[in-house]
Each structure stands twice: as C-alpha cells, then as structure tokens.
PDB file of N, CA and C in Angstrom:
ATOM      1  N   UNK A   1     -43.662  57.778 104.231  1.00  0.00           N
ATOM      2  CA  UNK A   1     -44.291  59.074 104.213  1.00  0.00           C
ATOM      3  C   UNK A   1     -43.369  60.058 103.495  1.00  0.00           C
ATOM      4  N   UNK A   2     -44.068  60.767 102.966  1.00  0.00           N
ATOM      5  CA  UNK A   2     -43.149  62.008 102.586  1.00  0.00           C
ATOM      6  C   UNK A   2     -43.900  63.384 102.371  1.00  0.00           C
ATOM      7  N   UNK A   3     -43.376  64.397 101.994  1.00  0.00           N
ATOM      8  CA  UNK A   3     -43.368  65.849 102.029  1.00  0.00           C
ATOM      9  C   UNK A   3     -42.774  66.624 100.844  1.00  0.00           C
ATOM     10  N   UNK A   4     -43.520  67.238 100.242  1.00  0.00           N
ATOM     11  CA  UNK A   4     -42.427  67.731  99.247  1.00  0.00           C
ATOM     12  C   UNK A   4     -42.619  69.664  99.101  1.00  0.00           C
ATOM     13  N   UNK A   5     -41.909  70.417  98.461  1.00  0.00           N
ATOM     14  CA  UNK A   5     -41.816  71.785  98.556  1.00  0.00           C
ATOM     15  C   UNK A   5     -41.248  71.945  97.424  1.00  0.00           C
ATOM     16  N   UNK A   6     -41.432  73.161  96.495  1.00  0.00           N
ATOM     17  CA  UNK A   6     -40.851  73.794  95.187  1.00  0.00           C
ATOM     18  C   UNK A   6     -40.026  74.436  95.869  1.00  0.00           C
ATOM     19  N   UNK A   7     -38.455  74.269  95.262  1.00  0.00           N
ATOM     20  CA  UNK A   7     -37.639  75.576  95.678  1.00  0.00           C
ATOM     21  C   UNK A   7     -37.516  76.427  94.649  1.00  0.00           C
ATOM     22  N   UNK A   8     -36.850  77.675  95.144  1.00  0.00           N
ATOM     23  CA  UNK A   8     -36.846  78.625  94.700  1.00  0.00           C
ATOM     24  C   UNK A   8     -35.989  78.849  92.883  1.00  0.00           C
ATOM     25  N   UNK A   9     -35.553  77.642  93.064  1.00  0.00           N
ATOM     26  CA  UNK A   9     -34.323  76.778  91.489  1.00  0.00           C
ATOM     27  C   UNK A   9     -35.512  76.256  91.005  1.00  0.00           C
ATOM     28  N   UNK A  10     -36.706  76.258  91.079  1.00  0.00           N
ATOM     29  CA  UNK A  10     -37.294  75.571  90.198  1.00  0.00           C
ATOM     30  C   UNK A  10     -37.772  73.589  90.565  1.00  0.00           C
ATOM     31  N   UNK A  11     -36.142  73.286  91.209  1.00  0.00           N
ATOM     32  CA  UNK A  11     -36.749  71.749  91.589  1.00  0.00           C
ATOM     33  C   UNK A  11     -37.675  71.318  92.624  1.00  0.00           C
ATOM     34  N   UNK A  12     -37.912  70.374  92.708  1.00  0.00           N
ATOM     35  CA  UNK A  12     -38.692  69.909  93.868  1.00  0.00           C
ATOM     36  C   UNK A  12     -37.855  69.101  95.110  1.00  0.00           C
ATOM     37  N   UNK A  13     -37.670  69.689  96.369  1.00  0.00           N
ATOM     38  CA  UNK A  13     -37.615  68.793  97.477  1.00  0.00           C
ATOM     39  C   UNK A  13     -38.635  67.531  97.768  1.00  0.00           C
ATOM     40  N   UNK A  14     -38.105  66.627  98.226  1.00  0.00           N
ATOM     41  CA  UNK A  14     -39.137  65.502  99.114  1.00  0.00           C
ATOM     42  C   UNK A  14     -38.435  64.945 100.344  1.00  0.00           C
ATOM     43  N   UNK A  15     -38.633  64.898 100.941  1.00  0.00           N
ATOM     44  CA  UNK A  15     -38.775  64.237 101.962  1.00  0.00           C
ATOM     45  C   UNK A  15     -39.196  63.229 102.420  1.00  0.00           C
ATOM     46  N   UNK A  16     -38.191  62.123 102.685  1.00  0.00           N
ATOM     47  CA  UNK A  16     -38.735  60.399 103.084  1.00  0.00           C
ATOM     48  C   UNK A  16     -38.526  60.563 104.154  1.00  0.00           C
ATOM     49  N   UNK A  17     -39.340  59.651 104.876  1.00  0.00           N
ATOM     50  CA  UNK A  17     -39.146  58.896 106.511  1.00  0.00           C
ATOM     51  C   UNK A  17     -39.322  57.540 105.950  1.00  0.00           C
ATOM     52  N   UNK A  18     -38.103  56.574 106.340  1.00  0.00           N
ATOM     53  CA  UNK A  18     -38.119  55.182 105.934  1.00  0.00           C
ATOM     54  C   UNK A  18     -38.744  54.791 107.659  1.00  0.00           C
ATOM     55  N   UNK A  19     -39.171  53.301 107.126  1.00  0.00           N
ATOM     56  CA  UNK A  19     -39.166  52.307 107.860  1.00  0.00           C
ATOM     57  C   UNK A  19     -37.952  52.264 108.678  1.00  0.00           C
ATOM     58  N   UNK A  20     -37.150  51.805 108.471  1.00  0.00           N
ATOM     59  CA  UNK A  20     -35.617  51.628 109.295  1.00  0.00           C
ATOM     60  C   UNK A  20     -34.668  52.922 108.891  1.00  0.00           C
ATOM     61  N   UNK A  21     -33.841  53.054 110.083  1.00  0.00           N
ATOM     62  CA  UNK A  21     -32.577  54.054 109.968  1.00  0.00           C
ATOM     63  C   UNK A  21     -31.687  53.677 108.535  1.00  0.00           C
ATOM     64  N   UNK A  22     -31.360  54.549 107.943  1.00  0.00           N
ATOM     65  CA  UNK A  22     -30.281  54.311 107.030  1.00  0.00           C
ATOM     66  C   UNK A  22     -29.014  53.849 107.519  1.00  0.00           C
ATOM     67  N   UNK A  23     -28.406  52.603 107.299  1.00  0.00           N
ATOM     68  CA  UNK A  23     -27.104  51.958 107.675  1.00  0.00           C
ATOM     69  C   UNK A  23     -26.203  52.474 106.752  1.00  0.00           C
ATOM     70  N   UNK A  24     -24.843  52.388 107.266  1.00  0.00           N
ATOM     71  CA  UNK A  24     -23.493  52.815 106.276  1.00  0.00           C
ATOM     72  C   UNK A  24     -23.419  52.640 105.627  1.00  0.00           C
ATOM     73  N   UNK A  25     -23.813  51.239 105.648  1.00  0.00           N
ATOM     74  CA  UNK A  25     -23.299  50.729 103.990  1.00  0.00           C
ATOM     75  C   UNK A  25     -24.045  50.870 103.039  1.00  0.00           C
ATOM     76  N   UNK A  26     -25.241  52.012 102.532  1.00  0.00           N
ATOM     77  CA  UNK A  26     -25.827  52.458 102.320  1.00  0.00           C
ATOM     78  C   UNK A  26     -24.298  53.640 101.074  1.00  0.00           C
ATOM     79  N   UNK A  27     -23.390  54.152 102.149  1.00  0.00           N
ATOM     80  CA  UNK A  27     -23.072  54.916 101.348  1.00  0.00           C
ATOM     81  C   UNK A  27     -22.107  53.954  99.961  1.00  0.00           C
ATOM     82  N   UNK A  28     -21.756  53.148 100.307  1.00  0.00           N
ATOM     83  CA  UNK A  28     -20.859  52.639  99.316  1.00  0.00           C
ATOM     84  C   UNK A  28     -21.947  51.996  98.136  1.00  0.00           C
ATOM     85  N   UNK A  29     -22.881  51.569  98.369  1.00  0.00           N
ATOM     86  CA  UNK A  29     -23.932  50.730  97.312  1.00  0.00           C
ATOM     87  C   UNK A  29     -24.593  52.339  96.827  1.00  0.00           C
ATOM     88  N   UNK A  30     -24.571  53.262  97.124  1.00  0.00           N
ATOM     89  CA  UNK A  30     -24.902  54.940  96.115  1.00  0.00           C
ATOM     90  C   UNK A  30     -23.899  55.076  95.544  1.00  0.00           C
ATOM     91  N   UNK A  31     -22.808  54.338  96.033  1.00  0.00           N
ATOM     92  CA  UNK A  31     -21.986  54.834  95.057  1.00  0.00           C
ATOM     93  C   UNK A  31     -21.443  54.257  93.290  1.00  0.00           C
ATOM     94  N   UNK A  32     -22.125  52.704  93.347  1.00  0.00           N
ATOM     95  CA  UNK A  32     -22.319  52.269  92.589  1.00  0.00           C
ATOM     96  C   UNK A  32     -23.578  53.245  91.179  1.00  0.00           C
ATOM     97  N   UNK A  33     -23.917  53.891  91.495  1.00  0.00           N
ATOM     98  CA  UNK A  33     -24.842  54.638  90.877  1.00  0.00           C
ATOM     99  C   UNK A  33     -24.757  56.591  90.186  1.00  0.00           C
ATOM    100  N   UNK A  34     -23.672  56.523  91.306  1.00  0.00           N
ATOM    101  CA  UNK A  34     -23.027  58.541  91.507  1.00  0.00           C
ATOM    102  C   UNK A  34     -22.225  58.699  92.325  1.00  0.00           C
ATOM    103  N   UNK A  35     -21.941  59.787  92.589  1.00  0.00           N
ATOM    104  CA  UNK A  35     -21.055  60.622  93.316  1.00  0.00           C
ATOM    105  C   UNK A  35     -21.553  60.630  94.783  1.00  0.00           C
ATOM    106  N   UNK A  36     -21.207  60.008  96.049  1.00  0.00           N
ATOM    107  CA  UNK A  36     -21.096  60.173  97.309  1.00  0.00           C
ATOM    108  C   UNK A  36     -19.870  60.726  97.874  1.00  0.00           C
ATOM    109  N   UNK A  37     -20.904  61.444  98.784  1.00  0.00           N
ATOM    110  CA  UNK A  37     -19.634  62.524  99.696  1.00  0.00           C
ATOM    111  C   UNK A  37     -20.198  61.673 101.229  1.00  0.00           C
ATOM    112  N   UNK A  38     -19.248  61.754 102.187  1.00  0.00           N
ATOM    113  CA  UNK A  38     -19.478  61.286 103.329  1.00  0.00           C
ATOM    114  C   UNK A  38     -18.770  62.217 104.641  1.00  0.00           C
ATOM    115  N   UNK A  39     -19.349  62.428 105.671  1.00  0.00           N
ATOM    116  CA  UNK A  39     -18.702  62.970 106.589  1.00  0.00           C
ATOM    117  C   UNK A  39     -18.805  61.933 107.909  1.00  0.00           C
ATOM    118  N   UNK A  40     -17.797  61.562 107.549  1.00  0.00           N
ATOM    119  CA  UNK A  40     -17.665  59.934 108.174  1.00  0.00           C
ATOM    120  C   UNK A  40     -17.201  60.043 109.997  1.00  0.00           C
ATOM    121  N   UNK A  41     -16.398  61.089 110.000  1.00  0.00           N
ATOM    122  CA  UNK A  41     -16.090  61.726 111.248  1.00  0.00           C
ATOM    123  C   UNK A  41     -16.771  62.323 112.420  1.00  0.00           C
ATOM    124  N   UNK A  42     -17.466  62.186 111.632  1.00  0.00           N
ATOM    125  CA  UNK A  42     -19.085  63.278 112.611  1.00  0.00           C
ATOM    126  C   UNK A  42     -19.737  62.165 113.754  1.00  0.00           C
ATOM    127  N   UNK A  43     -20.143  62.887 114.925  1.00  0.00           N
ATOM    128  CA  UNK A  43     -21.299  61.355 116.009  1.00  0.00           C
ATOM    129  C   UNK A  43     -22.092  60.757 114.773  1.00  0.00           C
ATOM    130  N   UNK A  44     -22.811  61.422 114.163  1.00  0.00           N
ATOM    131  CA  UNK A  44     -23.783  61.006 113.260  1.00  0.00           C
ATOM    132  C   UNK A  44     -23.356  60.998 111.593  1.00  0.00           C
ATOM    133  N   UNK A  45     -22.694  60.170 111.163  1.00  0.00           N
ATOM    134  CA  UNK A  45     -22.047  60.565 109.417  1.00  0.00           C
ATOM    135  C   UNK A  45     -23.122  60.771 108.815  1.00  0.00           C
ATOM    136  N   UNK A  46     -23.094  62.318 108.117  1.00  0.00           N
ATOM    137  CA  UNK A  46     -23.927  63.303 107.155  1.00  0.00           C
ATOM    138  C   UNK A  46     -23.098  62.557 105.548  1.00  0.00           C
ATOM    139  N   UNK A  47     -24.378  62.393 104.342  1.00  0.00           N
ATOM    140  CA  UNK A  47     -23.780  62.232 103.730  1.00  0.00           C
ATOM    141  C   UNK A  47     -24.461  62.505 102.421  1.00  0.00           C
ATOM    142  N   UNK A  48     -23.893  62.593 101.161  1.00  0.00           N
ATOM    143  CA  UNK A  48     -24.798  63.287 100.132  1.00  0.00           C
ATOM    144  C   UNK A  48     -24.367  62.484  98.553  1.00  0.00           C
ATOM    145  N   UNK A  49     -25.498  62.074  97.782  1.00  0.00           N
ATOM    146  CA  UNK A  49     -24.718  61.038  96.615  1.00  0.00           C
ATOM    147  C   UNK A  49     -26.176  62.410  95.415  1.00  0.00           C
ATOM    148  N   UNK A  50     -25.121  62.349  94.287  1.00  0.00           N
ATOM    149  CA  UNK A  50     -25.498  62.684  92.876  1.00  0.00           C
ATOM    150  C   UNK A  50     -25.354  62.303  92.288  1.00  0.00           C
ATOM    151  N   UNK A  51     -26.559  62.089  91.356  1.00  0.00           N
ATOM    152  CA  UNK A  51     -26.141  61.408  90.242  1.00  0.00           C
ATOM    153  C   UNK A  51     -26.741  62.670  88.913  1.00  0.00           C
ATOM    154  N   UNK A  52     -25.675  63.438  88.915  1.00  0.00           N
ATOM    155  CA  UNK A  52     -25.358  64.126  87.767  1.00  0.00           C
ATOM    156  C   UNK A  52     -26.273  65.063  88.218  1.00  0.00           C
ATOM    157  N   UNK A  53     -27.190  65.977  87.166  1.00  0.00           N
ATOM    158  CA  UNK A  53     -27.738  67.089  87.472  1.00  0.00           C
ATOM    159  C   UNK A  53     -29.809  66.853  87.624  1.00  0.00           C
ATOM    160  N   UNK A  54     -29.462  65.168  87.141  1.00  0.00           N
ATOM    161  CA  UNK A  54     -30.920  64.234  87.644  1.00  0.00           C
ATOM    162  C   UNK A  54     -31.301  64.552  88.871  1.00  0.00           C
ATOM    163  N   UNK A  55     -30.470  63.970  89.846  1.00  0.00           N
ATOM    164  CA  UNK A  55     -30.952  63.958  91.360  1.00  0.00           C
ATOM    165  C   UNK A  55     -30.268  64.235  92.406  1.00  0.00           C
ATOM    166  N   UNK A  56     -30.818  64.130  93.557  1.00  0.00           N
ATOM    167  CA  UNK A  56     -29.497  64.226  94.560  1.00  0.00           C
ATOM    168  C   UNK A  56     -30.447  64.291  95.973  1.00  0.00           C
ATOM    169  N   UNK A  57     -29.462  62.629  96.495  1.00  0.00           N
ATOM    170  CA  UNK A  57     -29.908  62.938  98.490  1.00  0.00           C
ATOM    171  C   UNK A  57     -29.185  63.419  99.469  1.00  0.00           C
ATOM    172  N   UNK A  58     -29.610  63.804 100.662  1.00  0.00           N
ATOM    173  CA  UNK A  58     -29.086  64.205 101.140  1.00  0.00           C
ATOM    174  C   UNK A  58     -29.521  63.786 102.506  1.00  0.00           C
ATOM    175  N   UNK A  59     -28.613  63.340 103.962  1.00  0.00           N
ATOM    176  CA  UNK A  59     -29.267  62.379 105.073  1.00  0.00           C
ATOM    177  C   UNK A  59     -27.760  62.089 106.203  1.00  0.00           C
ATOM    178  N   UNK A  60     -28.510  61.544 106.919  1.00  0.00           N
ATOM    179  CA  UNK A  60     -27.265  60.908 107.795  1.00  0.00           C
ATOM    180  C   UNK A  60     -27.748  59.695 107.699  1.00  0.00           C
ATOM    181  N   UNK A  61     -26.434  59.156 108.630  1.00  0.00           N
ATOM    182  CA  UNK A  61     -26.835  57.793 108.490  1.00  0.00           C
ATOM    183  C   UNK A  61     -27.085  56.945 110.218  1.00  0.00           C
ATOM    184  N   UNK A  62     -27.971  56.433 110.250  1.00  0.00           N
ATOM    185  CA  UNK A  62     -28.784  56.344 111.481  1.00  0.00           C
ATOM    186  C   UNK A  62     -29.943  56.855 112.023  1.00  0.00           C
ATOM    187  N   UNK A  63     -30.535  57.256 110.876  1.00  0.00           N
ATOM    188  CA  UNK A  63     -31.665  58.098 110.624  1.00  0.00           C
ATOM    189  C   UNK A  63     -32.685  57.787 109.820  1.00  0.00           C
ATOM    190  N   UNK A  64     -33.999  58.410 109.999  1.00  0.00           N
ATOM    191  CA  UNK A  64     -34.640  57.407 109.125  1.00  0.00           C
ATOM    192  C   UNK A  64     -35.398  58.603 108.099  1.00  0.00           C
ATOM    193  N   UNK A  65     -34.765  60.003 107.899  1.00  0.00           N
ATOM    194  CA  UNK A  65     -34.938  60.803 107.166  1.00  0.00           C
ATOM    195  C   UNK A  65     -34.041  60.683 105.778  1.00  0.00           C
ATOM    196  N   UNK A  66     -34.503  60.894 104.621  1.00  0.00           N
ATOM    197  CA  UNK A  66     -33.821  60.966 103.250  1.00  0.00           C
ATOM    198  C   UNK A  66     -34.076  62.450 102.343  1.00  0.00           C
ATOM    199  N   UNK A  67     -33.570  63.006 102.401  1.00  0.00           N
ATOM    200  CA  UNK A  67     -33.929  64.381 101.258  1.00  0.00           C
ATOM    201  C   UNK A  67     -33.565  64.400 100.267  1.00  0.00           C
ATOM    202  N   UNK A  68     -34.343  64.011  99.082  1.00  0.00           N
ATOM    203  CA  UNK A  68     -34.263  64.161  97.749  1.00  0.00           C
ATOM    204  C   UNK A  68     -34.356  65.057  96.793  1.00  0.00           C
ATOM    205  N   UNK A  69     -33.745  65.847  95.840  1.00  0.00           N
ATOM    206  CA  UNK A  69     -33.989  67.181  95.449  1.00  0.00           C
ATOM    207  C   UNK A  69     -34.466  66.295  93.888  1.00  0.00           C
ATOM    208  N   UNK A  70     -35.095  66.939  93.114  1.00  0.00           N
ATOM    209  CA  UNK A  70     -36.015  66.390  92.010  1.00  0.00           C
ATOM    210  C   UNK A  70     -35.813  67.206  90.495  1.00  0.00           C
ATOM    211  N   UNK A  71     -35.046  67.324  89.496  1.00  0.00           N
ATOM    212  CA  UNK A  71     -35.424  68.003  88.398  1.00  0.00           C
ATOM    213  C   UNK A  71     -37.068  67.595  88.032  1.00  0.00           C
ATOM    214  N   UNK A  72     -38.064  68.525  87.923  1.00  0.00           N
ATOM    215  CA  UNK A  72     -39.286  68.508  87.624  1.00  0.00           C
ATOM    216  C   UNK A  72     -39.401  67.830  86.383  1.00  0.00           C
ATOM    217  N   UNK A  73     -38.716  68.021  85.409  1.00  0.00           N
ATOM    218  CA  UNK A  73     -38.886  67.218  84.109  1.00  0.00           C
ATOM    219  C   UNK A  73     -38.259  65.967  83.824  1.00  0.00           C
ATOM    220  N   UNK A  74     -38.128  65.698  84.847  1.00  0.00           N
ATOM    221  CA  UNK A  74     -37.540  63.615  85.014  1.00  0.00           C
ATOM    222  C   UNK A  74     -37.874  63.674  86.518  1.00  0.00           C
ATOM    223  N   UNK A  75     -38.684  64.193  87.077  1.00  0.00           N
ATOM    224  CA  UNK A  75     -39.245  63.920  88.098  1.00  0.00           C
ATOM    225  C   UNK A  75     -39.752  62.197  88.290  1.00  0.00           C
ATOM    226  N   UNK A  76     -40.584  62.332  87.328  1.00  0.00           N
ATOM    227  CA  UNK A  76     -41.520  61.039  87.373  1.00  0.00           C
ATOM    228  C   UNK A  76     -41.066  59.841  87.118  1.00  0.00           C
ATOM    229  N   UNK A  77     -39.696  59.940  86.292  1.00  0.00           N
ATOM    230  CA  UNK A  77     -38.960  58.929  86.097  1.00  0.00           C
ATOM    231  C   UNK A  77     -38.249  58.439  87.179  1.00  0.00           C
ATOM    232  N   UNK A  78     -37.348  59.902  87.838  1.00  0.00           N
ATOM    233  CA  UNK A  78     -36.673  59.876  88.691  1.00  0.00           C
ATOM    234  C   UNK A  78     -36.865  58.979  90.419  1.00  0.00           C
ATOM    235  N   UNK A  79     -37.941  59.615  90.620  1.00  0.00           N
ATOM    236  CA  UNK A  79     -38.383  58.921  91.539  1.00  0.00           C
ATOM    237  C   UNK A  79     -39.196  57.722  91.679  1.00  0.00           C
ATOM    238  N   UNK A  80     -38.979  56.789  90.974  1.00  0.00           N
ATOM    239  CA  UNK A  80     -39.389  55.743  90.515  1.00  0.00           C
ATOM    240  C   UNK A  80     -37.671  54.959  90.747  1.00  0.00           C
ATOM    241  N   UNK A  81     -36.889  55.635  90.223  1.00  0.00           N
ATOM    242  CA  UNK A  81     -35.318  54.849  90.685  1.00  0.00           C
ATOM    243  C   UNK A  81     -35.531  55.165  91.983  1.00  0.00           C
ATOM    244  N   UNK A  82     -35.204  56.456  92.448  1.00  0.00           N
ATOM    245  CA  UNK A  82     -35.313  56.572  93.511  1.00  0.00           C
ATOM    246  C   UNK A  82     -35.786  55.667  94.792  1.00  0.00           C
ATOM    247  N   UNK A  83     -37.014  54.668  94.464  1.00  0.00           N
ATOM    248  CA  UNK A  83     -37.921  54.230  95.134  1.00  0.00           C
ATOM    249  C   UNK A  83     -37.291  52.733  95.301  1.00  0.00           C
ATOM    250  N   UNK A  84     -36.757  52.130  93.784  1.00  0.00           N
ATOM    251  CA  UNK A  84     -36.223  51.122  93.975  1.00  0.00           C
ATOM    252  C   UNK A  84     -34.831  50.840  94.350  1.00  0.00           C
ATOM    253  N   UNK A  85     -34.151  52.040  93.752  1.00  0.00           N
ATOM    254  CA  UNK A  85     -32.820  51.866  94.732  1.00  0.00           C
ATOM    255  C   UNK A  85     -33.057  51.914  96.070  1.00  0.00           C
ATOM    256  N   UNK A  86     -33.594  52.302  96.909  1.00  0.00           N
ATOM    257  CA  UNK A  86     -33.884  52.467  98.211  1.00  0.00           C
ATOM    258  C   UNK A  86     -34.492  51.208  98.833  1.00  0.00           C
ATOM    259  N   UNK A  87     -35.700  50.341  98.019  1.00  0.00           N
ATOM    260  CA  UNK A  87     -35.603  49.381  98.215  1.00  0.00           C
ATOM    261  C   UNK A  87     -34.933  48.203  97.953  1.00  0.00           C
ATOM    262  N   UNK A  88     -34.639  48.366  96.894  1.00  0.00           N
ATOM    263  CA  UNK A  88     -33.486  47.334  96.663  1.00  0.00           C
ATOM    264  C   UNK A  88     -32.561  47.087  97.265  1.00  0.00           C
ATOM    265  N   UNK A  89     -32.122  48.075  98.043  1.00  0.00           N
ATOM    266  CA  UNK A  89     -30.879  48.388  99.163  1.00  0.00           C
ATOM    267  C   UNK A  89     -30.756  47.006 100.122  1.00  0.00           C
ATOM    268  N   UNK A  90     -29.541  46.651 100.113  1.00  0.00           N
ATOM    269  CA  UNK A  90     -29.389  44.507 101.062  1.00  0.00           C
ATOM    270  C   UNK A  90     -28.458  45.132 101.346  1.00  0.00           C
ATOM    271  N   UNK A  91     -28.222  45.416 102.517  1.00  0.00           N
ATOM    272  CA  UNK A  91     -26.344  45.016 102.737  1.00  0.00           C
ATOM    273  C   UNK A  91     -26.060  43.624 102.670  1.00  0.00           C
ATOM    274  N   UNK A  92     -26.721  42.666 102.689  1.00  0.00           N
ATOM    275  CA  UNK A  92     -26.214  41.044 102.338  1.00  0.00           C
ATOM    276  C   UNK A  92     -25.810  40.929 100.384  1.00  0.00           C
ATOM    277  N   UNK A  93     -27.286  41.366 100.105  1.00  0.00           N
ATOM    278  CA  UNK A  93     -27.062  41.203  98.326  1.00  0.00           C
ATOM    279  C   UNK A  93     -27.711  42.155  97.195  1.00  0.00           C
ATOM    280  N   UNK A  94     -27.377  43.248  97.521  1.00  0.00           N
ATOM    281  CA  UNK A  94     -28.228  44.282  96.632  1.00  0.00           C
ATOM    282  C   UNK A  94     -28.204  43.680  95.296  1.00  0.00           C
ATOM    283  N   UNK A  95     -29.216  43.542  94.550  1.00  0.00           N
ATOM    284  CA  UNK A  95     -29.507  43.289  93.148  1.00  0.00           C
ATOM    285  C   UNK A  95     -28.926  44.258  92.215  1.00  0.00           C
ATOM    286  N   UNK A  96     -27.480  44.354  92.573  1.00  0.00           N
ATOM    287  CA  UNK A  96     -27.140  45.107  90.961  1.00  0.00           C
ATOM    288  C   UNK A  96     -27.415  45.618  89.972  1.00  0.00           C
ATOM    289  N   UNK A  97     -27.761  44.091  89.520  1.00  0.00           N
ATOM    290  CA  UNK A  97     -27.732  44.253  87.801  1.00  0.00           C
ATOM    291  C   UNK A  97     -29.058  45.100  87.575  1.00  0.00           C
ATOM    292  N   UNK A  98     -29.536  44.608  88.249  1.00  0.00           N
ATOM    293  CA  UNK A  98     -31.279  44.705  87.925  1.00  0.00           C
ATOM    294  C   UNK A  98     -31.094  46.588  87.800  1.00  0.00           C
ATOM    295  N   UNK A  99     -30.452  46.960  88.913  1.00  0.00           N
ATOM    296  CA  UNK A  99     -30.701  48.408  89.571  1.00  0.00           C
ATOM    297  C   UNK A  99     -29.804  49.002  88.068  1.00  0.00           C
ATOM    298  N   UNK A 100     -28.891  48.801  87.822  1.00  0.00           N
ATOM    299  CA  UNK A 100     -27.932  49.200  86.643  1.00  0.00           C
ATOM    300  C   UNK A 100     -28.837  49.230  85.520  1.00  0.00           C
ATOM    301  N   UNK A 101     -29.252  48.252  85.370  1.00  0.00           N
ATOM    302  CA  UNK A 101     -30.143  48.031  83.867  1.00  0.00           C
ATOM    303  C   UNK A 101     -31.268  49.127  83.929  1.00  0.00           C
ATOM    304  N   UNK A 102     -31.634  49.899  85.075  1.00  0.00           N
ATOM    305  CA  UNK A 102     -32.756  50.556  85.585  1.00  0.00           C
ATOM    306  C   UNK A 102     -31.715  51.923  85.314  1.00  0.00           C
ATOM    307  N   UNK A 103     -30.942  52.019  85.823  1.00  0.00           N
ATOM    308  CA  UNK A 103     -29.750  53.329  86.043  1.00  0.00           C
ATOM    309  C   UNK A 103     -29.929  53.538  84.404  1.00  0.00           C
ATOM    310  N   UNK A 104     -29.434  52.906  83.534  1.00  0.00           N
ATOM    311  CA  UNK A 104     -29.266  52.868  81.874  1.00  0.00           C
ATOM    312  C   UNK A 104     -30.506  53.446  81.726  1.00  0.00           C
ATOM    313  N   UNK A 105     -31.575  52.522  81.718  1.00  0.00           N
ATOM    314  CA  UNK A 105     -32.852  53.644  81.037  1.00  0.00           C
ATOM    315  C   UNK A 105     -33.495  54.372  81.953  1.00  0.00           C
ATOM    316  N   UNK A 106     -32.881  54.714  82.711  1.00  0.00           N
ATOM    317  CA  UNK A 106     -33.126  56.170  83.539  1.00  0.00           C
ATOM    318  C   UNK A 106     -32.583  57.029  82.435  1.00  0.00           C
ATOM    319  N   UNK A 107     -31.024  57.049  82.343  1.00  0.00           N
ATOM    320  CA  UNK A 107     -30.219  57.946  81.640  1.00  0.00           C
ATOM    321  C   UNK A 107     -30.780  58.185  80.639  1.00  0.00           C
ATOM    322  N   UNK A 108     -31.096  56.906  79.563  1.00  0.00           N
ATOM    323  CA  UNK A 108     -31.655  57.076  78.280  1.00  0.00           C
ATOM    324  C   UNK A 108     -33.489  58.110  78.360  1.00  0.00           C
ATOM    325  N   UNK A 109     -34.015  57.578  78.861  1.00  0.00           N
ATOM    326  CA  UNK A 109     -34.903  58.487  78.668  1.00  0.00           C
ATOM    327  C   UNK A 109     -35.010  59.739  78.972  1.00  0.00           C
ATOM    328  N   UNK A 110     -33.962  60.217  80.342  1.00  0.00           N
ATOM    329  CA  UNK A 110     -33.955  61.825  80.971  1.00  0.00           C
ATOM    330  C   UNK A 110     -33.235  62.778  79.497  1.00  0.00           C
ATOM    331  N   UNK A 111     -32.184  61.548  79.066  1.00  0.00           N
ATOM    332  CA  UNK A 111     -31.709  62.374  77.833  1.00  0.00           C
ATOM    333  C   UNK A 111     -32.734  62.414  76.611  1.00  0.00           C
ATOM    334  N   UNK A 112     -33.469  61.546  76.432  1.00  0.00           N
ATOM    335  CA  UNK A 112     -34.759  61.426  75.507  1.00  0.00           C
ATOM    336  C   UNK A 112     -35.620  62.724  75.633  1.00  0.00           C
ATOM    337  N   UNK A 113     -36.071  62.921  76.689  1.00  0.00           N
ATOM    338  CA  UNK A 113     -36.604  64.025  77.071  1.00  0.00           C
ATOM    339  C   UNK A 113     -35.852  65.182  76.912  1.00  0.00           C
ATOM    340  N   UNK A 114     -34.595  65.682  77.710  1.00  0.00           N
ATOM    341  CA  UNK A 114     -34.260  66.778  77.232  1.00  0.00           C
ATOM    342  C   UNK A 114     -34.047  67.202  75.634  1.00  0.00           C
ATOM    343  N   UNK A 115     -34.008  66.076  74.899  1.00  0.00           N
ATOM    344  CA  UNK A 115     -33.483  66.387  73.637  1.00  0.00           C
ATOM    345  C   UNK A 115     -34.859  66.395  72.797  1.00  0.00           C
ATOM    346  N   UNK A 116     -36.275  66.427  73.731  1.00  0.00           N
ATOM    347  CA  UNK A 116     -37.338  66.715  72.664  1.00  0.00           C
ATOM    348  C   UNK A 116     -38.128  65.032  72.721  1.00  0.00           C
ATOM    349  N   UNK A 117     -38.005  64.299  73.064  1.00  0.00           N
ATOM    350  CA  UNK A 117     -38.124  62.649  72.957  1.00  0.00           C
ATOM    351  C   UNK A 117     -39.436  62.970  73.894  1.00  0.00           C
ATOM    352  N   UNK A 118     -39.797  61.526  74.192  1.00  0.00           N
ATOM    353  CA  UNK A 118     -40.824  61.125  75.171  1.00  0.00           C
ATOM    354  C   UNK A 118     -42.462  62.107  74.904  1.00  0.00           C
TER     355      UNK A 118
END
C-alpha cells in the first residue's frame, strides 16, 4: 500500500507499508547503491540512504513503514528501482548484479532527461 503528498520543494512523498518489518541488514545492502546514515543506538535504529539528488528513504528498522521522497521528473523511473531494490532485498543473496546494471541505467537515463533526452 502506499500514500503519496506534493511537498512544498516541489517533490513527491510516498509512503510504503511492506509486507514484513524492515531487517538491518537492509541498511548495509542500501548501501551498495548510496549514502546510508544509521542511528544504530536508538530502541528502534532510524535510518536514511540517498542516492544523490534522485531519491531518498527514510524508516526504521523493524517496521514495516518506508518513506520515499521522489524528484517528479525521474519519478517514473525512479520508483520502478525503488520497487525492485526493495524486492530484491535477501539477506541470504541479494542479486547484485542485476540491481547495479538497473542502478547504471537509472543514472543514464535521469541524466538523459535532465540534459533534454528521453
């Protein structure tokens, strides 16, 4: 399920409710992809991964809430990674390559687009 809202910047919020709580190791396999911050200290570790000025979640972990903030003009791309990194997610064997090769023409086309492309 999800929810979404325009903020006041122009992007779009959404809001996931997964199936299962988000596990830890969740933060180290985002990080294969961007920038994770973790507040590892907390009852509940709050934690937040970017990947550049594309996207960005935001969640704890043990929870089955995800907040995604959206540039509107790689929206559609965006959340389409979004969807499969999340499923793709194994703590036994996340599919890498696959997700990387996906990460690449993410990049390539968000830059396609800003530069007039697509």
């Amino acid at each position: 399920m999800r929810k979404s809202r325009r903020c006041i910047d122009g992007t779009v919020l959404r809001e996931y409710t997964l199936d299962e709580p988000v596990p830890v190791g969740i933060i180290g396999f985002l990080e294969q992809f961007g920038t994770v911050k973790a507040l590892a200290d907390m009852e509940q570790p709050f934690y937040t991964f970017r990947m550049g000025d594309i996207f960005n979640i935001k969640g704890m972990v043990d929870d089955t809430a995800m907040f995604v903030r959206y540039q509107p003009a790689s929206m559609s791309h965006t959340e389409i990674f979004f969807t499969r990194l999340i499923e793709g997610f194994d703590t036994n064997a996340p599919d890498l390559e696959e997700l990387r090769k996906m990460h690449g023409e993410l990049i390539e086309k968000i830059t396609s687009v800003s530069s007039g492309g697509l």
